[in-house]
N, C-alpha and C. Protein backbone atom coordinates (compact mmCIF):
# COMPACT_ATOMS: atom_id res chain seq x y z
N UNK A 1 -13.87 68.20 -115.08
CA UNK A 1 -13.40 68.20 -113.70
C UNK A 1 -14.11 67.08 -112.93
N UNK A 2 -13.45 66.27 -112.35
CA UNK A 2 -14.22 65.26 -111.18
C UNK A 2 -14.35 65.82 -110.16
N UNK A 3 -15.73 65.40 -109.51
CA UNK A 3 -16.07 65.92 -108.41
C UNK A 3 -15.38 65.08 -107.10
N UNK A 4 -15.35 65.70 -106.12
CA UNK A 4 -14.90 65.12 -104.73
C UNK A 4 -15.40 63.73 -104.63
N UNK A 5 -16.49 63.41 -104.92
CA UNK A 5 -17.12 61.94 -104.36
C UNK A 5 -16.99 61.16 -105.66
N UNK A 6 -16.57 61.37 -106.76
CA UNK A 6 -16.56 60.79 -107.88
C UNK A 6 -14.50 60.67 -107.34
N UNK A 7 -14.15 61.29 -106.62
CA UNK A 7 -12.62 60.67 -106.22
C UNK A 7 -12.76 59.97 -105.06
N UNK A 8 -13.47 60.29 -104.37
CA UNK A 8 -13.31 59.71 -102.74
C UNK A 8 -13.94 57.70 -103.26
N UNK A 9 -14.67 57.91 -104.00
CA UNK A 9 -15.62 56.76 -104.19
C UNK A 9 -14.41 55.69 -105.16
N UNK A 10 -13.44 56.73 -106.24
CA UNK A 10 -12.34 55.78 -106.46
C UNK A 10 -11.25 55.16 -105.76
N UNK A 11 -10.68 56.55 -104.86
CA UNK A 11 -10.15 55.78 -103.74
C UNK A 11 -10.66 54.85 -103.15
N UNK A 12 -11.46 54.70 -102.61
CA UNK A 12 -12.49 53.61 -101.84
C UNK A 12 -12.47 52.29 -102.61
N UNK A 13 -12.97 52.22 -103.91
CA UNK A 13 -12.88 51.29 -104.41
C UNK A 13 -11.34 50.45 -104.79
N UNK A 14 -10.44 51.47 -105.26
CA UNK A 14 -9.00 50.99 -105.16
C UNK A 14 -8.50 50.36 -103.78
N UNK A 15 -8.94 51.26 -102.54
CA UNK A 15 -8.37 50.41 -101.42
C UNK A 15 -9.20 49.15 -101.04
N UNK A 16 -10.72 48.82 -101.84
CA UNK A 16 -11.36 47.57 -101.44
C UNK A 16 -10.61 46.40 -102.06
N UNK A 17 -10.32 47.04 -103.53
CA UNK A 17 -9.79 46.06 -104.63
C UNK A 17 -8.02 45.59 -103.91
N UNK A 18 -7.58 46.36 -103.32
CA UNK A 18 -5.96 46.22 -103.20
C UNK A 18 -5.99 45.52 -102.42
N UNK A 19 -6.96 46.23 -101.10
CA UNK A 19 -6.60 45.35 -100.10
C UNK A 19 -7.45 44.08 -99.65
N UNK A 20 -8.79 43.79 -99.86
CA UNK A 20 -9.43 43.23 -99.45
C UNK A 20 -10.03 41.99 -101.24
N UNK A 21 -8.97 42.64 -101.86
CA UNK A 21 -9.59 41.50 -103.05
C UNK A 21 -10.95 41.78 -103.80
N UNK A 22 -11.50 42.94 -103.74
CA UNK A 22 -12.98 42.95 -103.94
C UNK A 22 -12.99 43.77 -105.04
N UNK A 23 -13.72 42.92 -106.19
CA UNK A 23 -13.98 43.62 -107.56
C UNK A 23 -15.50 44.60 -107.76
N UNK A 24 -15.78 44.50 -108.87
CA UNK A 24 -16.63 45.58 -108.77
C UNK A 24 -18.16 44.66 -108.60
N UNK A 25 -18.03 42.96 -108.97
CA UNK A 25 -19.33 42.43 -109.05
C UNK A 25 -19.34 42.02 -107.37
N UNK A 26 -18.46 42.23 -106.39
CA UNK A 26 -18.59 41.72 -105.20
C UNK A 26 -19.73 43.15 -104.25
N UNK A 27 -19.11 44.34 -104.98
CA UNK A 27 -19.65 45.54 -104.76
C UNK A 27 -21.04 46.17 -105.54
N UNK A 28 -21.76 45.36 -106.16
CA UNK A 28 -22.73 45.62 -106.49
C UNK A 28 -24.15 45.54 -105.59
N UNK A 29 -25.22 46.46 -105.96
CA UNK A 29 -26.47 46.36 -104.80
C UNK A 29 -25.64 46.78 -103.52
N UNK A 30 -24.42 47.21 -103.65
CA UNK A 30 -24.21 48.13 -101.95
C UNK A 30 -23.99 47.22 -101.01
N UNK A 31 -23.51 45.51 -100.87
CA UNK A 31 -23.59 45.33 -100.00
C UNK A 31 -22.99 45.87 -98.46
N UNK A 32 -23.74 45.38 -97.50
CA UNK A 32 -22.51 45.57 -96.20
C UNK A 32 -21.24 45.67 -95.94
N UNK A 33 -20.44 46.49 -95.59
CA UNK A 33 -19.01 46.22 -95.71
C UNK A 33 -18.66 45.44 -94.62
N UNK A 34 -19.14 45.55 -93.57
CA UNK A 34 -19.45 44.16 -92.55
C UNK A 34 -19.11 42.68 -92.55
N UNK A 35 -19.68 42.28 -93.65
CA UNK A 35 -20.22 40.94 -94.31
C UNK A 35 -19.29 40.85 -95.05
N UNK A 36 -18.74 41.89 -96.00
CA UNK A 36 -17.14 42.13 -96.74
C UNK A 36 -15.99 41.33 -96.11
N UNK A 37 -15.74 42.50 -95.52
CA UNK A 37 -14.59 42.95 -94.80
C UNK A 37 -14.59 42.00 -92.92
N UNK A 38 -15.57 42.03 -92.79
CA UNK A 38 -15.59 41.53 -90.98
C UNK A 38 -15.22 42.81 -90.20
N UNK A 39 -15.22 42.27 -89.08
CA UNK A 39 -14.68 43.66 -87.95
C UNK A 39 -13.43 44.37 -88.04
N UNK A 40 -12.46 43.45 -88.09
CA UNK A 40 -10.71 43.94 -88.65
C UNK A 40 -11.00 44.60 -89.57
N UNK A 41 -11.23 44.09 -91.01
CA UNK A 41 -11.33 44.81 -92.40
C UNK A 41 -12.37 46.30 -91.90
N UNK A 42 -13.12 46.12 -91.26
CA UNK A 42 -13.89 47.55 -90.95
C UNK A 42 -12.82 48.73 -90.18
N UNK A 43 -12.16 48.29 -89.23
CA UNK A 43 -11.30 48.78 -88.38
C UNK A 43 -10.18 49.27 -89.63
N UNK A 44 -9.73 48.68 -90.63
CA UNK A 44 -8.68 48.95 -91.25
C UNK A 44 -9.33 49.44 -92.46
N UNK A 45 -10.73 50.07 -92.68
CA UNK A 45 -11.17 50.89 -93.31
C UNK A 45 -11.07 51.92 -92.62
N UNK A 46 -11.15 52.24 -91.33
CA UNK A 46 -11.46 53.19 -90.79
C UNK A 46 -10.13 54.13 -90.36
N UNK A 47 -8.83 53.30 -90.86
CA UNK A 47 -7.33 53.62 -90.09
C UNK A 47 -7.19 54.18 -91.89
N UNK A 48 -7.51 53.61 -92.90
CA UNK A 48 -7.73 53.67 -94.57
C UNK A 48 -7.85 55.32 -94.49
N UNK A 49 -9.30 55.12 -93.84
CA UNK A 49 -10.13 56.65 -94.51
C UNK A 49 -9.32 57.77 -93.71
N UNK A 50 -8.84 57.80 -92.21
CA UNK A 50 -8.20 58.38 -91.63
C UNK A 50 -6.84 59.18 -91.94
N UNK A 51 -5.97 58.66 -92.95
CA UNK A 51 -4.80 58.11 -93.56
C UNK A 51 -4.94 58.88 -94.78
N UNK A 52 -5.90 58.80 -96.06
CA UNK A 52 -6.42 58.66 -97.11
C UNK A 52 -6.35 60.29 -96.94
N UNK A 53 -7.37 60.20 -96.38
CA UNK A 53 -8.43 61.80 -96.42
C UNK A 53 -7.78 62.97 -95.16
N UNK A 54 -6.64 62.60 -94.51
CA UNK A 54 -6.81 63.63 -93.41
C UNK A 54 -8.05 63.71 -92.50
N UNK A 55 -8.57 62.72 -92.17
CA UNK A 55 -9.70 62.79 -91.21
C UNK A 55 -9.60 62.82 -89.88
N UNK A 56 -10.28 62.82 -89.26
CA UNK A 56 -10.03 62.34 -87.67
C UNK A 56 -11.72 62.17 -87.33
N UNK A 57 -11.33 60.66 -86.92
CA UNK A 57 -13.24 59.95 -87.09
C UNK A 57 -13.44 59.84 -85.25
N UNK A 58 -14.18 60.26 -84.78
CA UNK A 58 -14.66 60.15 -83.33
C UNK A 58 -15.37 58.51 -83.58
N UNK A 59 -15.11 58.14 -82.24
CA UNK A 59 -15.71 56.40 -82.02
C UNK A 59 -17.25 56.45 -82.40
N UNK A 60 -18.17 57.63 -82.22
CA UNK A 60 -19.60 57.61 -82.26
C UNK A 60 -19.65 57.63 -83.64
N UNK A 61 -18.83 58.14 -84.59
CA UNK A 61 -19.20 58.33 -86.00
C UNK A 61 -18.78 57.47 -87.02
N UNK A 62 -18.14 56.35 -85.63
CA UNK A 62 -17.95 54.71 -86.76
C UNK A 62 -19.03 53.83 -86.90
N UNK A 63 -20.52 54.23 -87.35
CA UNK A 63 -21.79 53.51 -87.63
C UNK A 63 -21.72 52.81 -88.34
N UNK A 64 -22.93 51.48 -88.58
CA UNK A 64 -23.66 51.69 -89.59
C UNK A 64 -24.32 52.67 -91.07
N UNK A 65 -24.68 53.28 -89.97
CA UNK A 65 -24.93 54.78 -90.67
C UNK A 65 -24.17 55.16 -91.83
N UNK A 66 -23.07 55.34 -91.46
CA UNK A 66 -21.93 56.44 -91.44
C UNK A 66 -20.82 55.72 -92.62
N UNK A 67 -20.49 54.23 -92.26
CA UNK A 67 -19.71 53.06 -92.94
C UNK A 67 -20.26 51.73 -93.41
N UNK A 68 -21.62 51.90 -93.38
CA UNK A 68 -22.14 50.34 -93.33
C UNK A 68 -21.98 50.03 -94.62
N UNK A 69 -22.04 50.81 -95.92
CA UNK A 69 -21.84 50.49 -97.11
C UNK A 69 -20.90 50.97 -97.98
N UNK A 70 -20.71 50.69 -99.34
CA UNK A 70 -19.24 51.63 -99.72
C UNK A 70 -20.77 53.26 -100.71
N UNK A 71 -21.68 53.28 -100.77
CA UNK A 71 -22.34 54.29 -100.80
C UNK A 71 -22.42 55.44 -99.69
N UNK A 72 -22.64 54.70 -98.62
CA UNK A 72 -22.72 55.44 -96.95
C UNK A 72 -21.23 56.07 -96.65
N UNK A 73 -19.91 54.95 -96.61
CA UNK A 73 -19.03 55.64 -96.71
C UNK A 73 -18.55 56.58 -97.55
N UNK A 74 -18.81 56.89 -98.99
CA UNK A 74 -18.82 57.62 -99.19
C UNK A 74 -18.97 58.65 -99.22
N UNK A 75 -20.50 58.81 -99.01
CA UNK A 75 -21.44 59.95 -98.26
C UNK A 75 -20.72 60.88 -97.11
N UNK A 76 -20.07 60.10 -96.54
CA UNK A 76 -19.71 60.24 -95.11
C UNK A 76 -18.47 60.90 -94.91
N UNK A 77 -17.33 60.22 -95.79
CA UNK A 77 -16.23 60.64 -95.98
C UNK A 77 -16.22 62.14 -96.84
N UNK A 78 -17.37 62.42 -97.76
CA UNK A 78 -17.59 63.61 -98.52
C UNK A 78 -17.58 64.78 -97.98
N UNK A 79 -18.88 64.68 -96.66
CA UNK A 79 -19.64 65.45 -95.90
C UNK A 79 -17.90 65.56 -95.08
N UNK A 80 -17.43 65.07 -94.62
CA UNK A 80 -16.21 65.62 -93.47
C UNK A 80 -15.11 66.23 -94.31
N UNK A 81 -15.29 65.86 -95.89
CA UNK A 81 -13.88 66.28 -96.45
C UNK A 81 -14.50 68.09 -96.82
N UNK A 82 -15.37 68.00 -97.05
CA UNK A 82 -16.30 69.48 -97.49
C UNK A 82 -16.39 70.22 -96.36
N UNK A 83 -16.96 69.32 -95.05
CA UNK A 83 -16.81 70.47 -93.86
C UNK A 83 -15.05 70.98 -93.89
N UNK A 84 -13.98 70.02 -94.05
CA UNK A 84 -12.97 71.10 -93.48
C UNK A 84 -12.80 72.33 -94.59
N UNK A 85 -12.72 72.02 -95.48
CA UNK A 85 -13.04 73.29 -96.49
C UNK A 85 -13.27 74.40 -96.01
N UNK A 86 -14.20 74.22 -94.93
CA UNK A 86 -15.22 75.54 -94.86
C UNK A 86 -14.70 76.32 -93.70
């Protein structure tokens, strides 16, 4: 059985690869998705994960924190897909 973040983390990577061109050596060491993607590509991660997952992301919970990496987003996207569960 795959776990939730072992899918959320493929999605993620499929929509970096589709849409933004990014293989797996561009995604190594975690960089920034920032530095990736730019501000648009962040914004259209964030319309992605919204879309993707059934989410609904409040403006305060579009961080650093929260999206700064495709590890963090993951994290992030996990923790909200598990809270509705509950």
């Amino acid at each position: 059985m795959t776990s939730d973040r072992a899918l959320i983390e493929a999605r993620l990577r499929g929509y970096l690869a589709e849409r933004h061109g990014l293989n797996e050596a561009d995604l190594l060491d975690d960089p920034p998705l920032l530095r990736l993607l730019g501000s648009m590509g962040v914004l259209e991660l964030v319309i992605f994960l919204q879309r993707e997952f059934e989410l609904s992301l409040a403006p305060q919970s579009m961080s650093p924190g929260n999206l700064g990496t495709l590890a963090r987003a993951v994290d992030f996207v996990e923790s909200l897909v598990s809270a509705t569960r509950t």
